[in-house]
PDB file of N, CA and C in Angstrom:
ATOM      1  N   UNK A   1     -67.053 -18.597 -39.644  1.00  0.00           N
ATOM      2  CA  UNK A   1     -67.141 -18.782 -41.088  1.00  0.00           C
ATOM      3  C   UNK A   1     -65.766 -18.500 -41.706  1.00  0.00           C
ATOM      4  N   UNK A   2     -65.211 -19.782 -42.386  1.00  0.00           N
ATOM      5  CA  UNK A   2     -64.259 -19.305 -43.463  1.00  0.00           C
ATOM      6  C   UNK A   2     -63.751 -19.628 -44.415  1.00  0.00           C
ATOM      7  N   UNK A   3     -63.683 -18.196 -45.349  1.00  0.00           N
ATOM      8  CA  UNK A   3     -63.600 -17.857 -46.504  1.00  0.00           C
ATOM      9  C   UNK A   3     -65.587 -18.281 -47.088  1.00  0.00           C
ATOM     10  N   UNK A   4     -66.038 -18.030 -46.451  1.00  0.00           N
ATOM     11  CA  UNK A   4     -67.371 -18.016 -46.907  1.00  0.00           C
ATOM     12  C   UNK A   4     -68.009 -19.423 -47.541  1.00  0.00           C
ATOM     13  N   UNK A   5     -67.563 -20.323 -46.617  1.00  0.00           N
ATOM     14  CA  UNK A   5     -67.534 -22.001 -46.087  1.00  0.00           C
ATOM     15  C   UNK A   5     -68.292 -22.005 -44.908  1.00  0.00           C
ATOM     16  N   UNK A   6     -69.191 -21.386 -44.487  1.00  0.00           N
ATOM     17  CA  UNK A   6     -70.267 -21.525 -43.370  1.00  0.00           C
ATOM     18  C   UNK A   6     -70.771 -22.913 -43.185  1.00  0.00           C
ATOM     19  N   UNK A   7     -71.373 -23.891 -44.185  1.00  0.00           N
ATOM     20  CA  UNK A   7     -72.468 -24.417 -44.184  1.00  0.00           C
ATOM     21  C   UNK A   7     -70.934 -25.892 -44.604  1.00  0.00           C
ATOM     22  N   UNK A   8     -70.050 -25.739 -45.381  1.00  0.00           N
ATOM     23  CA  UNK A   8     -69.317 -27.269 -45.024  1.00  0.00           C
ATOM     24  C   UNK A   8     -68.339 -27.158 -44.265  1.00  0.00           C
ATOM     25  N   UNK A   9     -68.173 -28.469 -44.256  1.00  0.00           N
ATOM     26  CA  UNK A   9     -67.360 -29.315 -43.036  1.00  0.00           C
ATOM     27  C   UNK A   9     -66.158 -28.381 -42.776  1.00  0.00           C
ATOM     28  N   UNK A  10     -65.055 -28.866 -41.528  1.00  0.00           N
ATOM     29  CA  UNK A  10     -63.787 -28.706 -41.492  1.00  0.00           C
ATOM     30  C   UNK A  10     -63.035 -28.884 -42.628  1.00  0.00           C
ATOM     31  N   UNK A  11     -63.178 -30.397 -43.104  1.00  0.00           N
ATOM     32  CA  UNK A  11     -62.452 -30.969 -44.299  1.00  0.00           C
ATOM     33  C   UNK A  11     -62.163 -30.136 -45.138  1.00  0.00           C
ATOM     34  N   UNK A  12     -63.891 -29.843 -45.495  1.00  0.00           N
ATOM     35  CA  UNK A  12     -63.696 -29.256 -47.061  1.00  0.00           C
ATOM     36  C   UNK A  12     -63.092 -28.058 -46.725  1.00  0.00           C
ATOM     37  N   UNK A  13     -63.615 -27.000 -46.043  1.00  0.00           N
ATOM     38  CA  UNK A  13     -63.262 -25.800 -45.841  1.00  0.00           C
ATOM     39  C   UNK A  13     -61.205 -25.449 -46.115  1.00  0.00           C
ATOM     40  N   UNK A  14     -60.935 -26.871 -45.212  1.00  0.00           N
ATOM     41  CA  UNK A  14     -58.967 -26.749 -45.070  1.00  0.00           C
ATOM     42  C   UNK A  14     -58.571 -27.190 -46.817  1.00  0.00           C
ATOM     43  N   UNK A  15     -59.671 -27.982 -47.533  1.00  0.00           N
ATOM     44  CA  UNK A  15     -59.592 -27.789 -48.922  1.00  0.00           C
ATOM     45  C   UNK A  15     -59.473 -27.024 -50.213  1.00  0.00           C
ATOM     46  N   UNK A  16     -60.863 -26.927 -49.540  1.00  0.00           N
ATOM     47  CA  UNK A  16     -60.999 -25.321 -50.603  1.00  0.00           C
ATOM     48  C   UNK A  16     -60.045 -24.061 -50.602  1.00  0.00           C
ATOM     49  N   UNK A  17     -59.841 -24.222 -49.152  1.00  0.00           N
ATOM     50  CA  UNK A  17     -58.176 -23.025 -48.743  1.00  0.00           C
ATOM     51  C   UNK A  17     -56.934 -23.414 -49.267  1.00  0.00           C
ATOM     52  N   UNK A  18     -56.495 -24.284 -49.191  1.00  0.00           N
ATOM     53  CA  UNK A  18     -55.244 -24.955 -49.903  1.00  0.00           C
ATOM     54  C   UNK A  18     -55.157 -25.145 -51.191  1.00  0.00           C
ATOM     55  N   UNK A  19     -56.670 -25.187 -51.967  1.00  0.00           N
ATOM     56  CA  UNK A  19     -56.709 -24.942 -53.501  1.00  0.00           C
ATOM     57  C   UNK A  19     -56.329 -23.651 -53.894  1.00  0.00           C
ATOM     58  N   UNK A  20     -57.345 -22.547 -53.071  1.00  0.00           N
ATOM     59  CA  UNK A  20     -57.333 -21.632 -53.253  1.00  0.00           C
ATOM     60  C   UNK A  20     -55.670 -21.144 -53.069  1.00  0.00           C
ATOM     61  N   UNK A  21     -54.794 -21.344 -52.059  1.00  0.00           N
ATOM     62  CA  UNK A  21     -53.057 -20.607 -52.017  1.00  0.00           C
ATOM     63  C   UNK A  21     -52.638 -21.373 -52.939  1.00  0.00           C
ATOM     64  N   UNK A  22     -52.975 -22.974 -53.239  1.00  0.00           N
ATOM     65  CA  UNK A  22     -52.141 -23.348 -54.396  1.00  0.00           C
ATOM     66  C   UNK A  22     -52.458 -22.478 -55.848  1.00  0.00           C
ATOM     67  N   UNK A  23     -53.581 -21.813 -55.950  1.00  0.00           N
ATOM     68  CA  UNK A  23     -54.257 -21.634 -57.303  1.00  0.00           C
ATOM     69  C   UNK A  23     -53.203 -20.510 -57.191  1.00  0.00           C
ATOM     70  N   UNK A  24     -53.253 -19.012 -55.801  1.00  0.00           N
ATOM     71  CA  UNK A  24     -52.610 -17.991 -56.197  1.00  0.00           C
ATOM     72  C   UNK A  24     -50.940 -18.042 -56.387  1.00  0.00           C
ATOM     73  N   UNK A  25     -50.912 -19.175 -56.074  1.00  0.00           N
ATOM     74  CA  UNK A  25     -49.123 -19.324 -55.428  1.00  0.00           C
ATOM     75  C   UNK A  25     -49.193 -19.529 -57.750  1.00  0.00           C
ATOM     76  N   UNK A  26     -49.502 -20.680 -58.463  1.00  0.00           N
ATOM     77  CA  UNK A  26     -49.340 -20.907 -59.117  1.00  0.00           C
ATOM     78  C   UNK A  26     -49.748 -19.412 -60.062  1.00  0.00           C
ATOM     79  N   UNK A  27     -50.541 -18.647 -59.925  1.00  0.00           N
ATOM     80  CA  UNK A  27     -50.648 -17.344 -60.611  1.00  0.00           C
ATOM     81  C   UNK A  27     -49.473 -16.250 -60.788  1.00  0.00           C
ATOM     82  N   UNK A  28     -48.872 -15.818 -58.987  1.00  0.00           N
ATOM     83  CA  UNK A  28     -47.620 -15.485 -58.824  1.00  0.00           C
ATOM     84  C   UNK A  28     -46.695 -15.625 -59.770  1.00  0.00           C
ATOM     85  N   UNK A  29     -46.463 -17.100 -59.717  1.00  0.00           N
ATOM     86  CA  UNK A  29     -45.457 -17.558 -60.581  1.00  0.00           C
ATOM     87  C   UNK A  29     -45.408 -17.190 -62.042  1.00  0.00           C
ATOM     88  N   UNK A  30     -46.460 -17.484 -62.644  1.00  0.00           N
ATOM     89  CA  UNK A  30     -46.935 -17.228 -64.012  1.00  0.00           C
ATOM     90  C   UNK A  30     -46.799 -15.526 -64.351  1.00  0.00           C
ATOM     91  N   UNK A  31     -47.313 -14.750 -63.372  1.00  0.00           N
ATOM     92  CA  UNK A  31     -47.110 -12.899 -63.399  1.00  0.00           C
ATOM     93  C   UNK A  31     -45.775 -12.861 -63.437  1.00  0.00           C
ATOM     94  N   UNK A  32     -44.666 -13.291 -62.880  1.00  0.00           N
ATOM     95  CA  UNK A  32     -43.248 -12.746 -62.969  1.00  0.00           C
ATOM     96  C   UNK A  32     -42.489 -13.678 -63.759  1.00  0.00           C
ATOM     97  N   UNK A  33     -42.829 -14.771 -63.893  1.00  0.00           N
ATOM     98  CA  UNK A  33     -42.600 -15.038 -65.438  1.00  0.00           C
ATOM     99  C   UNK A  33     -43.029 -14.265 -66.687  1.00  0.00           C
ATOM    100  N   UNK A  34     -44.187 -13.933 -66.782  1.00  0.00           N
ATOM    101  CA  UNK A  34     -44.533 -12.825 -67.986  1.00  0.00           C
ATOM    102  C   UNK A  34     -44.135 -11.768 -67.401  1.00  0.00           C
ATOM    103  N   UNK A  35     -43.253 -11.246 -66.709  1.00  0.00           N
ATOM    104  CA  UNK A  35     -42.628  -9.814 -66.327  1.00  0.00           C
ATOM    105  C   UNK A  35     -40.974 -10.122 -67.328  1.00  0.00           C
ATOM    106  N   UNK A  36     -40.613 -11.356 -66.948  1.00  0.00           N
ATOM    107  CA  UNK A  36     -39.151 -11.956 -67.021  1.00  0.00           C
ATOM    108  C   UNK A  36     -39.098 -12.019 -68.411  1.00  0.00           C
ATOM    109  N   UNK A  37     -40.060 -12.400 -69.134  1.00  0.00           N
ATOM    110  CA  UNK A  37     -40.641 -12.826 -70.667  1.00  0.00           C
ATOM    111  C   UNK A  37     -40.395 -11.250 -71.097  1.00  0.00           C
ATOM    112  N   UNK A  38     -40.902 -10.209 -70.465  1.00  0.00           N
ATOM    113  CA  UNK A  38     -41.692  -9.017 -71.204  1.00  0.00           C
ATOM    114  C   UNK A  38     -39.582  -8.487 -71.113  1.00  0.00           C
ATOM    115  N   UNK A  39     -39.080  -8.279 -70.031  1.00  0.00           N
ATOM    116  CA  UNK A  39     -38.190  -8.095 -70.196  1.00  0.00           C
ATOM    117  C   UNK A  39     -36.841  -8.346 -70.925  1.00  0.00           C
ATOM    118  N   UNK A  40     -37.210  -9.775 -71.289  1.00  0.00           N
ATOM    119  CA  UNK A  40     -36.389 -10.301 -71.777  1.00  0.00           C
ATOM    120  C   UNK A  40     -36.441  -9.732 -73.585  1.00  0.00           C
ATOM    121  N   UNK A  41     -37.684  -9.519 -73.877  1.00  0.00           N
ATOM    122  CA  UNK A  41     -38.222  -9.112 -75.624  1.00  0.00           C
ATOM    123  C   UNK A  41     -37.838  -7.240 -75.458  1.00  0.00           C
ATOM    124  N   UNK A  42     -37.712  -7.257 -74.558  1.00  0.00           N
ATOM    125  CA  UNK A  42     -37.270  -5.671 -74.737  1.00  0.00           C
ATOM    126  C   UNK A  42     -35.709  -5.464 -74.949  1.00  0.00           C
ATOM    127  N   UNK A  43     -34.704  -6.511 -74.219  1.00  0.00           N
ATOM    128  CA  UNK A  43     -33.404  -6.677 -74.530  1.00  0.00           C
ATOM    129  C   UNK A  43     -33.300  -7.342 -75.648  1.00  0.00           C
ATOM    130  N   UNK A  44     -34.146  -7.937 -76.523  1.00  0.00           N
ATOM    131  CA  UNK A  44     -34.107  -8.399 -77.775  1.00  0.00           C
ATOM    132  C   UNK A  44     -34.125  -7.432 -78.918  1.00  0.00           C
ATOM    133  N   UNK A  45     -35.287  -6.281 -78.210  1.00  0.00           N
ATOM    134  CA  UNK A  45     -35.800  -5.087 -79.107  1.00  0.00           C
ATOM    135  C   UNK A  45     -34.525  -4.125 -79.251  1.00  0.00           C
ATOM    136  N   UNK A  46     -33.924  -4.294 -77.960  1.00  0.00           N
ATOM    137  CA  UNK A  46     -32.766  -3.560 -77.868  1.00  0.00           C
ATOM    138  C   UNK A  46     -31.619  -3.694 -79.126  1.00  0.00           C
ATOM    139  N   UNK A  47     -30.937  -4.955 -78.321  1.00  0.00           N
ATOM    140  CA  UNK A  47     -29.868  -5.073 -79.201  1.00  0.00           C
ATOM    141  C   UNK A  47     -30.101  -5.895 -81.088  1.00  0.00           C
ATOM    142  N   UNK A  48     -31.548  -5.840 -81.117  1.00  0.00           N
ATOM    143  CA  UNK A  48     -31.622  -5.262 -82.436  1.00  0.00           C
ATOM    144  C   UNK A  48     -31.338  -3.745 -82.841  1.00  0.00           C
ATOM    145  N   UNK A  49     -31.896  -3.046 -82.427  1.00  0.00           N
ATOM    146  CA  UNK A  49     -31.636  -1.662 -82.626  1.00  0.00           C
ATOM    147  C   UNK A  49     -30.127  -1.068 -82.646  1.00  0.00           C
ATOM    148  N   UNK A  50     -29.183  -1.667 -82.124  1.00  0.00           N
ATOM    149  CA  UNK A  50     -27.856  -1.539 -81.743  1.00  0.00           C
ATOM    150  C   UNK A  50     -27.177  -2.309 -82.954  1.00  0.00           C
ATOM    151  N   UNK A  51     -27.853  -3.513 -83.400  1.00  0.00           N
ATOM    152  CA  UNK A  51     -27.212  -4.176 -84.212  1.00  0.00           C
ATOM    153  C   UNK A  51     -27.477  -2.991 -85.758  1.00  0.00           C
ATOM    154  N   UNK A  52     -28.335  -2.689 -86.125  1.00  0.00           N
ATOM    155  CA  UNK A  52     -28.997  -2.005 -86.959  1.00  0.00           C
ATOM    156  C   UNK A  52     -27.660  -0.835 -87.192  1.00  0.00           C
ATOM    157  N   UNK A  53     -27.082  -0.650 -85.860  1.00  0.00           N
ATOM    158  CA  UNK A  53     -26.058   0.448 -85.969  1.00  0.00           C
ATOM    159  C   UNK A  53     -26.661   2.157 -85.624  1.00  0.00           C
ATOM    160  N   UNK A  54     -27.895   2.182 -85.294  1.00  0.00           N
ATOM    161  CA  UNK A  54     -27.975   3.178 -84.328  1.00  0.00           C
ATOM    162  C   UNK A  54     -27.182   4.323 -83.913  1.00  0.00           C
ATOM    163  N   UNK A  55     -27.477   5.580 -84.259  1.00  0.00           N
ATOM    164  CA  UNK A  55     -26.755   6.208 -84.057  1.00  0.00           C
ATOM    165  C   UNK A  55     -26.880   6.717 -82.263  1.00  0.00           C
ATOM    166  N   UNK A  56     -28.131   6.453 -81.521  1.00  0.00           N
ATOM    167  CA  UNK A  56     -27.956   6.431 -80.310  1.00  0.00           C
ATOM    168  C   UNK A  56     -26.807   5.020 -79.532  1.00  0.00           C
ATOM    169  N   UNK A  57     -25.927   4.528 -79.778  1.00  0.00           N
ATOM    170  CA  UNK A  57     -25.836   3.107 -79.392  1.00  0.00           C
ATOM    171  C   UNK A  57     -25.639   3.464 -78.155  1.00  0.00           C
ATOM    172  N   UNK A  58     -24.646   4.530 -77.031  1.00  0.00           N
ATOM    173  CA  UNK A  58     -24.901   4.685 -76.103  1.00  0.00           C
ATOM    174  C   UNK A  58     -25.441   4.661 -75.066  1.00  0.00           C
ATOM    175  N   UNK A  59     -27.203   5.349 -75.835  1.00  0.00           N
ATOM    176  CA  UNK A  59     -28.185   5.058 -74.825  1.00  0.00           C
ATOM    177  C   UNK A  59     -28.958   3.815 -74.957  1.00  0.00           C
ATOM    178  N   UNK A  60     -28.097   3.207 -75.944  1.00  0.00           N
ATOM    179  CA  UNK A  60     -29.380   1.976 -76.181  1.00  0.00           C
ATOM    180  C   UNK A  60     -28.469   0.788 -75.369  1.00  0.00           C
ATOM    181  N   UNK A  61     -27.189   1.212 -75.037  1.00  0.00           N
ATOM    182  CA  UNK A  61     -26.551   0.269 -74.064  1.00  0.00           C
ATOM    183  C   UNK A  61     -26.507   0.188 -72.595  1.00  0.00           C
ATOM    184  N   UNK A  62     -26.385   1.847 -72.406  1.00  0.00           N
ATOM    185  CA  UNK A  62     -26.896   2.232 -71.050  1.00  0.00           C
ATOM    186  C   UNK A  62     -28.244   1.736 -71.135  1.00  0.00           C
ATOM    187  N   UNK A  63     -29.404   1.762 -71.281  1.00  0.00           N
ATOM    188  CA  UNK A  63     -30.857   0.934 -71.558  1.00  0.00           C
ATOM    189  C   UNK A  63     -30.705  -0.716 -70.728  1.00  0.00           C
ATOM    190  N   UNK A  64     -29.870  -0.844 -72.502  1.00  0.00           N
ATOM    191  CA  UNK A  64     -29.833  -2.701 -72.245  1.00  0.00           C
ATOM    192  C   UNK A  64     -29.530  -3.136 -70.699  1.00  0.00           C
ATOM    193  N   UNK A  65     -28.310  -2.357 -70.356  1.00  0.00           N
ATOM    194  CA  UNK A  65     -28.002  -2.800 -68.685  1.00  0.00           C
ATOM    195  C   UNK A  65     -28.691  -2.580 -67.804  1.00  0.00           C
ATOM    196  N   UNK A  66     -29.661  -1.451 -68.142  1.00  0.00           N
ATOM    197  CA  UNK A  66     -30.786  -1.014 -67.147  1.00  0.00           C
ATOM    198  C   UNK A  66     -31.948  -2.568 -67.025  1.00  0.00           C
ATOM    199  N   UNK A  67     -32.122  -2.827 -68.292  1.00  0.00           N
ATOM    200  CA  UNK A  67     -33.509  -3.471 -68.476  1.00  0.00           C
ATOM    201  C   UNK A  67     -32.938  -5.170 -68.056  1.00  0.00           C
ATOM    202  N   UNK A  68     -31.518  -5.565 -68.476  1.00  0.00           N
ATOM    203  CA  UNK A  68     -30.804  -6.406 -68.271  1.00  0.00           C
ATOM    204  C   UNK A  68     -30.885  -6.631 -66.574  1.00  0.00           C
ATOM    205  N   UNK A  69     -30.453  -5.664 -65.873  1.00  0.00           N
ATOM    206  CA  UNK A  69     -30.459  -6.138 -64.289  1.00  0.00           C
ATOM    207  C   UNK A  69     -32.142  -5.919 -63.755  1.00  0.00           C
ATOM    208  N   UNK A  70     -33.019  -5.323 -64.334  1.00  0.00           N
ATOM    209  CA  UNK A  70     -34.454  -6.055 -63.800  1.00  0.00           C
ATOM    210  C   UNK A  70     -34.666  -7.192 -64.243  1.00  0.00           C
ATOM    211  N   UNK A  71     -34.452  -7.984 -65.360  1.00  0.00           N
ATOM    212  CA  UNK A  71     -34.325  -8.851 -66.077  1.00  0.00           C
ATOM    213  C   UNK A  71     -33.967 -10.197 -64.585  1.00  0.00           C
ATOM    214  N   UNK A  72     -32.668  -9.982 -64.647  1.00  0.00           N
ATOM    215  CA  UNK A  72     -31.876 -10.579 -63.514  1.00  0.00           C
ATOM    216  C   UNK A  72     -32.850 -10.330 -62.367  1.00  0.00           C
ATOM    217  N   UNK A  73     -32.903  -9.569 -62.035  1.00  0.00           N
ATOM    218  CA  UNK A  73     -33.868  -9.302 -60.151  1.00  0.00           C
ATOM    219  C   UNK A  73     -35.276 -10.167 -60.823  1.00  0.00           C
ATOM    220  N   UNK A  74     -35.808  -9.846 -61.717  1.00  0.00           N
ATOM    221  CA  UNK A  74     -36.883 -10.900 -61.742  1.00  0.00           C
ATOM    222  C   UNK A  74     -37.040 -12.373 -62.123  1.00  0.00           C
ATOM    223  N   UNK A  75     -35.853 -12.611 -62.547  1.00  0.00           N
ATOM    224  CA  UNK A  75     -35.488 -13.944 -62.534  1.00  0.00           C
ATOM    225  C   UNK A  75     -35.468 -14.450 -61.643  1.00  0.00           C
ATOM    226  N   UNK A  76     -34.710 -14.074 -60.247  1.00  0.00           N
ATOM    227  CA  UNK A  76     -34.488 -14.261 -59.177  1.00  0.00           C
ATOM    228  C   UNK A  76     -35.577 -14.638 -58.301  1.00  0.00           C
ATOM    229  N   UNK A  77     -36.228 -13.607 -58.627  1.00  0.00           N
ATOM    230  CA  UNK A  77     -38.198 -13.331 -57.900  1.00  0.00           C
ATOM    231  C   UNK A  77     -38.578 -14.716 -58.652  1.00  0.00           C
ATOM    232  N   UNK A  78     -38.533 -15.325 -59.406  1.00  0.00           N
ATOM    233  CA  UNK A  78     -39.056 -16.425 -60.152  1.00  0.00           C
ATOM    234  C   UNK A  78     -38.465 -17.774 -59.683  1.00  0.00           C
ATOM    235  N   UNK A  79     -36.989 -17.699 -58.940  1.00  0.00           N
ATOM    236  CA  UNK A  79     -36.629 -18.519 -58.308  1.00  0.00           C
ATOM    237  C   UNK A  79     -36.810 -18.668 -56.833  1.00  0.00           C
ATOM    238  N   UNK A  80     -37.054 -17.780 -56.668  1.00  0.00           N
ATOM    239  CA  UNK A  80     -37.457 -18.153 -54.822  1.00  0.00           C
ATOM    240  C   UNK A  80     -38.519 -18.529 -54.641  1.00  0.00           C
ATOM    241  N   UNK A  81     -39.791 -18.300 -55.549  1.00  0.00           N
ATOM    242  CA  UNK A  81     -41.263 -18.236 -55.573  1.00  0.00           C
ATOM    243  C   UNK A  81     -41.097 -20.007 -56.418  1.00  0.00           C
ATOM    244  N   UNK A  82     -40.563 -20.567 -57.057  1.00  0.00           N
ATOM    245  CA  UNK A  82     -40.433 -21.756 -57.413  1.00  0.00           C
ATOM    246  C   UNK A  82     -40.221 -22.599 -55.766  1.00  0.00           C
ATOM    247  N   UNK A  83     -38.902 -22.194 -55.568  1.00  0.00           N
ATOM    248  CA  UNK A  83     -38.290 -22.576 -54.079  1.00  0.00           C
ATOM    249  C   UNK A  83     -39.187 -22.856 -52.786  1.00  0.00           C
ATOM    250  N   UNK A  84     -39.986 -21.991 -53.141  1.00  0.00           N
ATOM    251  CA  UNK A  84     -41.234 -21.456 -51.770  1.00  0.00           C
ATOM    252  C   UNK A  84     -42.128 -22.574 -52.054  1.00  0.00           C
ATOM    253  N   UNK A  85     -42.205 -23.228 -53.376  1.00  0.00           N
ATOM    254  CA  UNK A  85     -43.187 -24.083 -53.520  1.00  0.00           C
ATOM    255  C   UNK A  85     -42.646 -25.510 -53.786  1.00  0.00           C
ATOM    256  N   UNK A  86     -41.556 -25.631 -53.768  1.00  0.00           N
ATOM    257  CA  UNK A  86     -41.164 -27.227 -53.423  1.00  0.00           C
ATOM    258  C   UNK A  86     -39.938 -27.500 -54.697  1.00  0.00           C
ATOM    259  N   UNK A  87     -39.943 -26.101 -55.772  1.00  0.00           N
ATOM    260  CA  UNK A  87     -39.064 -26.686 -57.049  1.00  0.00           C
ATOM    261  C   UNK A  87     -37.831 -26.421 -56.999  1.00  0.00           C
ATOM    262  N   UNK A  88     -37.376 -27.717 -56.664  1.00  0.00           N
ATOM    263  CA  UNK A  88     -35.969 -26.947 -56.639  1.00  0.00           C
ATOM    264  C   UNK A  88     -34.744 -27.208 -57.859  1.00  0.00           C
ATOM    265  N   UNK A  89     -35.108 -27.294 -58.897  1.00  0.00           N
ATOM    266  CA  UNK A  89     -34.399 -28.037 -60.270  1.00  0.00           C
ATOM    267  C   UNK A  89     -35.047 -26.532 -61.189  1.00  0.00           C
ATOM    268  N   UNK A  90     -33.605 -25.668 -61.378  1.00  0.00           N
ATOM    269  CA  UNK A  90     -33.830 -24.999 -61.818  1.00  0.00           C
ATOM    270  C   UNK A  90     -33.215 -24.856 -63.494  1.00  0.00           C
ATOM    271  N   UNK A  91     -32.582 -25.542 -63.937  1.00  0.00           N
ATOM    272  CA  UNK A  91     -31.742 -25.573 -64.873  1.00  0.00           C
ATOM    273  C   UNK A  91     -32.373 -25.196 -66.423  1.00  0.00           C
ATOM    274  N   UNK A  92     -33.548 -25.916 -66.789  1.00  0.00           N
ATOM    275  CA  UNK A  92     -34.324 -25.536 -67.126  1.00  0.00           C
ATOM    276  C   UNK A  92     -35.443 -23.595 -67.480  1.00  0.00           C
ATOM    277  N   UNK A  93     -35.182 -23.247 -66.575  1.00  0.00           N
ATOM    278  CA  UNK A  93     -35.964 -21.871 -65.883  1.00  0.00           C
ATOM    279  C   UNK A  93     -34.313 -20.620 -66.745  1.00  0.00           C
ATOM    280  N   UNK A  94     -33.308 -20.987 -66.451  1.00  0.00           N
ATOM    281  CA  UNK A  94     -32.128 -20.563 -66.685  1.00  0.00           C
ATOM    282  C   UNK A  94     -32.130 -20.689 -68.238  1.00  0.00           C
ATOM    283  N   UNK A  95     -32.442 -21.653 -68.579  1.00  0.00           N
ATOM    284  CA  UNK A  95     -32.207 -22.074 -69.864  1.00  0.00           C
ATOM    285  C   UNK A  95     -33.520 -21.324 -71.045  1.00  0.00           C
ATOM    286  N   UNK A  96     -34.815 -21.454 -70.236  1.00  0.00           N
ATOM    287  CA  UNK A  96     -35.699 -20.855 -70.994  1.00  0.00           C
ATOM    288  C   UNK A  96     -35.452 -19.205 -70.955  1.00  0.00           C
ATOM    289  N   UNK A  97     -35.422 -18.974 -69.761  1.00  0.00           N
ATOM    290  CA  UNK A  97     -34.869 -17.082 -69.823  1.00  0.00           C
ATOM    291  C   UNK A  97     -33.947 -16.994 -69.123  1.00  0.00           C
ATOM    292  N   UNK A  98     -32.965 -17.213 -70.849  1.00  0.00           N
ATOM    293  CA  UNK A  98     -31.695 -17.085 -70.578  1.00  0.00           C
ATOM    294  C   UNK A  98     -31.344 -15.415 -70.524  1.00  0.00           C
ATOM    295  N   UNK A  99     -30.405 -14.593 -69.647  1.00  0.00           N
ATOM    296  CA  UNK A  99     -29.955 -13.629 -69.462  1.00  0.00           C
ATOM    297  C   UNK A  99     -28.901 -13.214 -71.003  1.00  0.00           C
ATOM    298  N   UNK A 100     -29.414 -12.379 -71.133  1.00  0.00           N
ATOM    299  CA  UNK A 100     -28.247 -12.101 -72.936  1.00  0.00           C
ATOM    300  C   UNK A 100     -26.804 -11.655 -71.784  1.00  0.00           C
ATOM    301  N   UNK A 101     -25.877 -11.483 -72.438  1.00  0.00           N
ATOM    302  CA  UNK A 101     -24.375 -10.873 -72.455  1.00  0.00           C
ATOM    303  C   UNK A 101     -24.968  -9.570 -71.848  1.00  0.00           C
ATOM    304  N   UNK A 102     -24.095  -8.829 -71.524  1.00  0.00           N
ATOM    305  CA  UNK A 102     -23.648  -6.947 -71.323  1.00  0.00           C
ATOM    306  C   UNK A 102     -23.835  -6.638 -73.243  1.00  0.00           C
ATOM    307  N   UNK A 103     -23.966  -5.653 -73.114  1.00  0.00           N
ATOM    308  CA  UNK A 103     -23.578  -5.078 -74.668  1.00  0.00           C
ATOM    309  C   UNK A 103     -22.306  -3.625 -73.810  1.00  0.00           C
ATOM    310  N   UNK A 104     -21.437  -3.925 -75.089  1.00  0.00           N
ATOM    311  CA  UNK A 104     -20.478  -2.863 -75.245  1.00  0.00           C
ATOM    312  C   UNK A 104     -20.083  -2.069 -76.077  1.00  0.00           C
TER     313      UNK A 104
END
């Protein structure tokens, strides 16, 4: 028995499995995109706060670079997991979450 496909065919069974990794492969993608998204509105939240003139600006720059290079590593995670699935035209992906500057 598999994946709890007892009773149909070969066919369907190699079907229903290949829906099923396409369904999670396409979920994946969508979770570290809304990680990349969530990160990206926090470097927004940021260097508002900095713009505002802040009297922490220090830590709100040390921050930005912190939240900035997960930012980056999950972008990355968003490009290999594209890659893994056949996309390889990324220009677009770059363009929607775009990486801000360093703040100084």
């Amino acid at each position: 028995m598999i994946w709890g496909m007892a009773s149909a065919s070969p066919g369907t069974s190699d079907l229903a499995f290949e829906a099923a990794l396409r369904h999670e492969k396409a979920s994946a993608l969508g979770r570290v995109g809304s990680r990349v998204e969530a990160l990206l509105a926090q470097l927004k939240e940021i260097e508002r706060l900095v713009a505002q003139g802040s009297g922490l600006r220090a830590e709100l720059v040390e921050r930005h670079a912190a939240v900035r290079e997960q930012a980056k590593l999950q972008l990355w995670y968003l490009i290999v997991q594209r890659e893994a699935m056949g996309l390889n035209r990324h220009h677009d992906v770059y363009r929607i979450y775009e990486i801000p500057p360093k703040l100084y």
